[in-house]
Protein backbone atom coordinates (compact mmCIF):
# COMPACT_ATOMS: atom_id res chain seq x y z
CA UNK A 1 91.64 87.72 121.69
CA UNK A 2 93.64 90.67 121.79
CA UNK A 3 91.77 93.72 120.74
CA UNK A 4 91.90 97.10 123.25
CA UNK A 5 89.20 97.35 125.63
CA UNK A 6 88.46 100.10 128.49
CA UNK A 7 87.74 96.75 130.53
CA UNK A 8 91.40 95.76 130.15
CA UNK A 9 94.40 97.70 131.74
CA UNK A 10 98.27 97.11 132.16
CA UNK A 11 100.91 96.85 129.56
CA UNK A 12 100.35 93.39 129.02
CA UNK A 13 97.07 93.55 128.67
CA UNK A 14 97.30 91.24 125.74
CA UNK A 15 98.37 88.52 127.54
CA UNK A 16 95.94 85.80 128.51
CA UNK A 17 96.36 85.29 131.64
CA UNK A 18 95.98 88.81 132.42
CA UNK A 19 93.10 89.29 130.74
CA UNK A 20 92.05 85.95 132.64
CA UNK A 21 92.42 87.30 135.74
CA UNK A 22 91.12 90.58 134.93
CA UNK A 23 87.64 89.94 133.31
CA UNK A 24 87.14 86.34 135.16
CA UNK A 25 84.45 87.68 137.25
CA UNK A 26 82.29 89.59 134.58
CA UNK A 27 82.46 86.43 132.10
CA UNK A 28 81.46 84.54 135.22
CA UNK A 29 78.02 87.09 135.58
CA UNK A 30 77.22 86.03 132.35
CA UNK A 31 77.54 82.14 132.28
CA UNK A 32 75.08 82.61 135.49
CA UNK A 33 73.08 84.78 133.82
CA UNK A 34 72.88 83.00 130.59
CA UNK A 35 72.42 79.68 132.63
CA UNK A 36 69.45 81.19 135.08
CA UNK A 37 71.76 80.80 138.14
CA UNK A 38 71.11 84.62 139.29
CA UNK A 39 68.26 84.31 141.92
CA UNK A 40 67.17 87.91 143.51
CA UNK A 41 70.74 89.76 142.72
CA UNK A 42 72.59 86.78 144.08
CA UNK A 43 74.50 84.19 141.16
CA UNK A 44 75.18 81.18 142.64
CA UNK A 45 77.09 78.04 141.41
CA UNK A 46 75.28 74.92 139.06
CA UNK A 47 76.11 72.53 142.28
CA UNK A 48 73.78 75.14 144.04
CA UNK A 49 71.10 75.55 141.83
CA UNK A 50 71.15 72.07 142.03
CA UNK A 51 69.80 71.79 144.73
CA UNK A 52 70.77 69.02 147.80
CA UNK A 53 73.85 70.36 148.11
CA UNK A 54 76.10 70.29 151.60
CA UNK A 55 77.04 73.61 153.10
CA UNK A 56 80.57 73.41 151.86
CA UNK A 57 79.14 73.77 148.03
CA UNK A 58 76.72 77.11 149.29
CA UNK A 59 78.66 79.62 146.95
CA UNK A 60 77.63 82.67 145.04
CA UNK A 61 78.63 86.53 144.60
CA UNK A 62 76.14 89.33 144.03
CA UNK A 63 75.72 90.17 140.49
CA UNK A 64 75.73 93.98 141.28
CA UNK A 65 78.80 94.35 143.25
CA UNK A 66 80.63 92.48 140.32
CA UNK A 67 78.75 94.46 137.29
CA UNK A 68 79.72 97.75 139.01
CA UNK A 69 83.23 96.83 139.23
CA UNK A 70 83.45 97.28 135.41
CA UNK A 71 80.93 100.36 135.14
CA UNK A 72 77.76 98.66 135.63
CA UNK A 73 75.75 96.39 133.93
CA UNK A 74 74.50 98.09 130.97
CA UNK A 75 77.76 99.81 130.20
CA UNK A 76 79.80 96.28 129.69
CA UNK A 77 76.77 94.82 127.81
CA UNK A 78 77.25 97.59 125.36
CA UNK A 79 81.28 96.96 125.24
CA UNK A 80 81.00 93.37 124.80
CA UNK A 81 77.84 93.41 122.36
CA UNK A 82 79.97 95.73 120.02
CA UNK A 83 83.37 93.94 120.78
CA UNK A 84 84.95 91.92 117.56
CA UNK A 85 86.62 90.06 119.97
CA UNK A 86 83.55 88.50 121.67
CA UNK A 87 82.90 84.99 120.32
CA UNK A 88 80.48 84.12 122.48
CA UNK A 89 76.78 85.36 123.56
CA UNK A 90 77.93 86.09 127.10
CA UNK A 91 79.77 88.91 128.76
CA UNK A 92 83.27 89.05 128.35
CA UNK A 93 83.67 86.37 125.62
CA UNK A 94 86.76 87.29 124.70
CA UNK A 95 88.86 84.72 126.64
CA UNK A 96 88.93 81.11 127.77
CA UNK A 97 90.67 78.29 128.78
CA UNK A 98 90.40 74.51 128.40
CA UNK A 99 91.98 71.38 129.69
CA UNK A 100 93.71 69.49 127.56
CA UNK A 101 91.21 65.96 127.78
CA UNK A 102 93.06 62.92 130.14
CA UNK A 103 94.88 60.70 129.17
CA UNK A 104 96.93 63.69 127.05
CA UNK A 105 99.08 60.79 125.49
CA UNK A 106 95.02 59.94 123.63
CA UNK A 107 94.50 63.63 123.18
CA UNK A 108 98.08 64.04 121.43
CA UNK A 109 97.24 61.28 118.96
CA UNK A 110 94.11 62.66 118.05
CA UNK A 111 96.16 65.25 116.88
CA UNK A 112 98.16 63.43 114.88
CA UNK A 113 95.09 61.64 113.62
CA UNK A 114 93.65 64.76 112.30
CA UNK A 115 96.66 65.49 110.56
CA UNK A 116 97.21 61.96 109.22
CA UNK A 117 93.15 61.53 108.04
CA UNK A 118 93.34 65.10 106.54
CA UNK A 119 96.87 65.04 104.46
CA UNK A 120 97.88 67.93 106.56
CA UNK A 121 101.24 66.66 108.21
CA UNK A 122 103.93 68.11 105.59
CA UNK A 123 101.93 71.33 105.64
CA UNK A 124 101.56 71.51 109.32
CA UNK A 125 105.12 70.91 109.54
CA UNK A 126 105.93 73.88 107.08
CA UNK A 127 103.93 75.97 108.99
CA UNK A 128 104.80 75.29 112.60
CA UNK A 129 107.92 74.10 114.44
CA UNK A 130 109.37 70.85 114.67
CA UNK A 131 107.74 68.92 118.01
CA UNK A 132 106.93 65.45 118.68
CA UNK A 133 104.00 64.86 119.42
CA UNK A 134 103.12 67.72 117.35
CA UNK A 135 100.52 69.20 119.79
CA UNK A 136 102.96 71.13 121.63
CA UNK A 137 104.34 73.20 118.13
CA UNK A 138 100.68 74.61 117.76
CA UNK A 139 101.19 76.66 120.70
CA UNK A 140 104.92 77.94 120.77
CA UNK A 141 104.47 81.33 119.36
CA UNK A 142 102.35 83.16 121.18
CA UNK A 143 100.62 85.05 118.31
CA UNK A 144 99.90 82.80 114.80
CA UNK A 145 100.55 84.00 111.96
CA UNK A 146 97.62 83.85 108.73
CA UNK A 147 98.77 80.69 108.29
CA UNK A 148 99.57 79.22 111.17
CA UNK A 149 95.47 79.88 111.70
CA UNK A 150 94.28 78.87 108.94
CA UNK A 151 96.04 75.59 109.88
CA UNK A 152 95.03 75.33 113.60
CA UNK A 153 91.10 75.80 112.19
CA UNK A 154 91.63 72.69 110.28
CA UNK A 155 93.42 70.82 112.94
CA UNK A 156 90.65 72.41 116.00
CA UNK A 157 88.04 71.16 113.59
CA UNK A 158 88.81 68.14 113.35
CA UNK A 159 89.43 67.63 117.07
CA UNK A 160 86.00 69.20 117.69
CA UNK A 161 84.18 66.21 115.47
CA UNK A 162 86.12 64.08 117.94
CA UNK A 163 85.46 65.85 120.95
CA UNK A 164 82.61 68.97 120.81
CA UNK A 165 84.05 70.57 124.33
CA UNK A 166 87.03 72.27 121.78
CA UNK A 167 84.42 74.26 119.98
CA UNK A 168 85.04 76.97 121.72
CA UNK A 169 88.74 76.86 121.09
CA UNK A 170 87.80 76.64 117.34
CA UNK A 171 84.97 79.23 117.10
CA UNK A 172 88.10 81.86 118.40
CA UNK A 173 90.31 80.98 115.83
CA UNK A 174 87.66 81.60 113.56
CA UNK A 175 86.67 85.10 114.98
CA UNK A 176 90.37 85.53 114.43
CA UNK A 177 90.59 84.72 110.76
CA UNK A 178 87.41 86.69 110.14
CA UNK A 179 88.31 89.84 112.07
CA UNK A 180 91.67 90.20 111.96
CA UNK A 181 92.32 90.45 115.89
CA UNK A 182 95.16 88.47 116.83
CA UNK A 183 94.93 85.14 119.14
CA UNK A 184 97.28 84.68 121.82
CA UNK A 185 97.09 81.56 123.27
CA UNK A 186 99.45 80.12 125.95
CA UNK A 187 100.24 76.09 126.87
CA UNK A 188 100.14 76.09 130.88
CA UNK A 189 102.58 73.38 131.89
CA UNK A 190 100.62 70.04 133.74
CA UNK A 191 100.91 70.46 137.55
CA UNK A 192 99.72 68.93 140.57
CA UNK A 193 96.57 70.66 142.77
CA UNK A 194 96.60 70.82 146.24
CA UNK A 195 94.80 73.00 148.71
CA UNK A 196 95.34 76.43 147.60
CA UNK A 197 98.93 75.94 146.06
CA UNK A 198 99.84 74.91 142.65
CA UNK A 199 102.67 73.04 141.81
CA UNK A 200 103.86 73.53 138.38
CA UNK A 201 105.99 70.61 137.05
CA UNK A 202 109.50 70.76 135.40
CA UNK A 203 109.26 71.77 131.79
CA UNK A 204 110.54 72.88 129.20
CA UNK A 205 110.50 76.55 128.31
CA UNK A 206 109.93 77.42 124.70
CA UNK A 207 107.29 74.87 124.21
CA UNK A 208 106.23 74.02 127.69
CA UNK A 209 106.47 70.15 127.81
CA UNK A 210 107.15 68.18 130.77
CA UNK A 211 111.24 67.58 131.55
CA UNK A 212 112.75 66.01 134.22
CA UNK A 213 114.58 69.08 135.75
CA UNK A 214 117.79 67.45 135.31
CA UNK A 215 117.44 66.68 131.75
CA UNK A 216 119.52 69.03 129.52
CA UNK A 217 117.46 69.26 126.21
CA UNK A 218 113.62 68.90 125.71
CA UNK A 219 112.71 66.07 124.15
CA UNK A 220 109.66 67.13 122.39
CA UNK A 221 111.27 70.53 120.79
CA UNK A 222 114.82 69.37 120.58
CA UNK A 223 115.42 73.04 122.78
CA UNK A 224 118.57 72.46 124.48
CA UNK A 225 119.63 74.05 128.18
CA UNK A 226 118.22 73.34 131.73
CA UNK A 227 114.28 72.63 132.21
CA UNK A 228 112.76 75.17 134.35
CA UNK A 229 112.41 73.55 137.29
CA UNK A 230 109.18 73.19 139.35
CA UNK A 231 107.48 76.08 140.77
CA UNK A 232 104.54 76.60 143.59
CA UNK A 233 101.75 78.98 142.49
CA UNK A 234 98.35 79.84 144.25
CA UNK A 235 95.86 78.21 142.87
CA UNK A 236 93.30 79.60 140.25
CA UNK A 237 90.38 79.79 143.07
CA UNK A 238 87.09 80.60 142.65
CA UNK A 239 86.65 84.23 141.92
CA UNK A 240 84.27 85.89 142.28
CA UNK A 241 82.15 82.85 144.05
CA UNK A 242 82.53 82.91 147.67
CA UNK A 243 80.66 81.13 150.60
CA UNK A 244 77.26 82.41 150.96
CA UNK A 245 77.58 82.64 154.96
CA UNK A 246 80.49 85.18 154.04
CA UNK A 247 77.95 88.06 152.55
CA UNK A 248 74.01 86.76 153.56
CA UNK A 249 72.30 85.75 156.60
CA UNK A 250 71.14 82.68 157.57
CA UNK A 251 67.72 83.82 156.79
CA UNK A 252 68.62 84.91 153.48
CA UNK A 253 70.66 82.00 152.29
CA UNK A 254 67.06 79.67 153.55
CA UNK A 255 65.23 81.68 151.52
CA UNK A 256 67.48 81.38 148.36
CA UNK A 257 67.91 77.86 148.45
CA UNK A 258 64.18 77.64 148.93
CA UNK A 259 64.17 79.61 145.29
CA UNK A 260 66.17 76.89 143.81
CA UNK A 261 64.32 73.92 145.20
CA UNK A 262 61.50 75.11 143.16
């Protein structure tokens, strides 16, 4: 959701993946918070408050060294408890992200079944451009339009009857109608996961399909002209979890995982 915010900086600041980037760690205070995984100043990760878990999974960060990066604790409660943006109930719930549910060829006809089921295809084709499957068209502008929302609230809800993890997705494009601040959303190409790299696979530009890099014209979008070709990224991490061995003693991290045993 793009609406100005003193926790937000950069001329892009609209962008998602900015704002990703930029407020990850404070929305990450709150799920903890929200979800009781804060244990004396320290939030720690739901395979940790597990319990059981192997030394490689002993991550956390301290809650106060992340709320005073953004001006302490009370200040961005107040921000994000008056912010229109803020669809959730936690800190920084103006942004997310979700994967698109595997196998996508399942996902993409769900789509389409939504749109079939509801009558909507001719209007959703009025409204959007031309892609097949027409998945992909929903997110080629950057910004949608009145319309264009009121039509992706039909489509998310119907997706979110088949599959409730999208109700986030839905809830902002609601906050959006109601409020007036614009959704940007952006389709992150499929890629492959390794280690700390990310390899982004040939796609198409404009509306971010996969393309053999040697193909010259997208055959979802009809776009014509070279794929951009695959590309090696670091990887989205962890931020702000980090082994607990990096920033507590041994004593300390006993006597924390003692806290969640209990």
């Amino acid at each position: 959701m793009a609406h100005a915010c003193p926790l937000r900086d950069g001329d892009d600041w609209q962008r998602p993946d900015r704002t990703e980037r930029q407020l990850r760690p404070l929305r990450e205070l709150g799920e903890a918070q929200l979800e009781g995984r804060c244990i004396d100043g320290i939030c720690i990760t739901p395979e940790t408050a597990g319990g059981g878990v192997s030394p490689d999974d002993l991550w956390g960060f301290s809650a106060e060294e992340v709320a005073q990066a953004y001006g302490g604790l009370d200040h961005v409660k107040e921000l994000c408890r008056e912010c229109p943006a803020n669809t959730t109930v936690q800190l920084a719930g103006c942004f997310g992200c979700f994967n698109v549910p595997a196998p996508a060829a399942e996902f993409h006809e769900a789509v389409e079944a939504v749109l079939r089921e509801d009558d909507l295809r001719e209007p959703f084709d009025a409204a959007f451009s031309r892609t097949r499957p027409r998945w992909y068209a929903m997110w080629i502008d950057e910004v949608a339009d009145a319309e264009q929302l009121k039509m992706l609230r039909r489509v998310a809800a119907g997706l979110v009857a088949r599959n409730p993890s999208l109700s986030e997705l839905l809830r902002s494009i609601e906050v959006s109608i109601e409020t007036s601040v614009p959704l940007h959303v952006t389709l992150v190409p499929g890629g492959q996961h390794e280690g700390h790299r990310w390899t982004v696979d040939a796609h198409c530009w404009r509306c971010k399909a996969p393309r053999t890099a040697a193909s010259r014209s997208c055959g979802v979008c009809g776009q014509h002209g070279r794929a951009t070709p695959p590309r090696v990224r670091n990887a989205r991490g962890r931020r702000p979890y980090q082994p607990l061995d990096n920033f507590l003693s041994p004593d300390r991290i006993e006597q924390l995982l003692a806290r969640c045993s209990k």
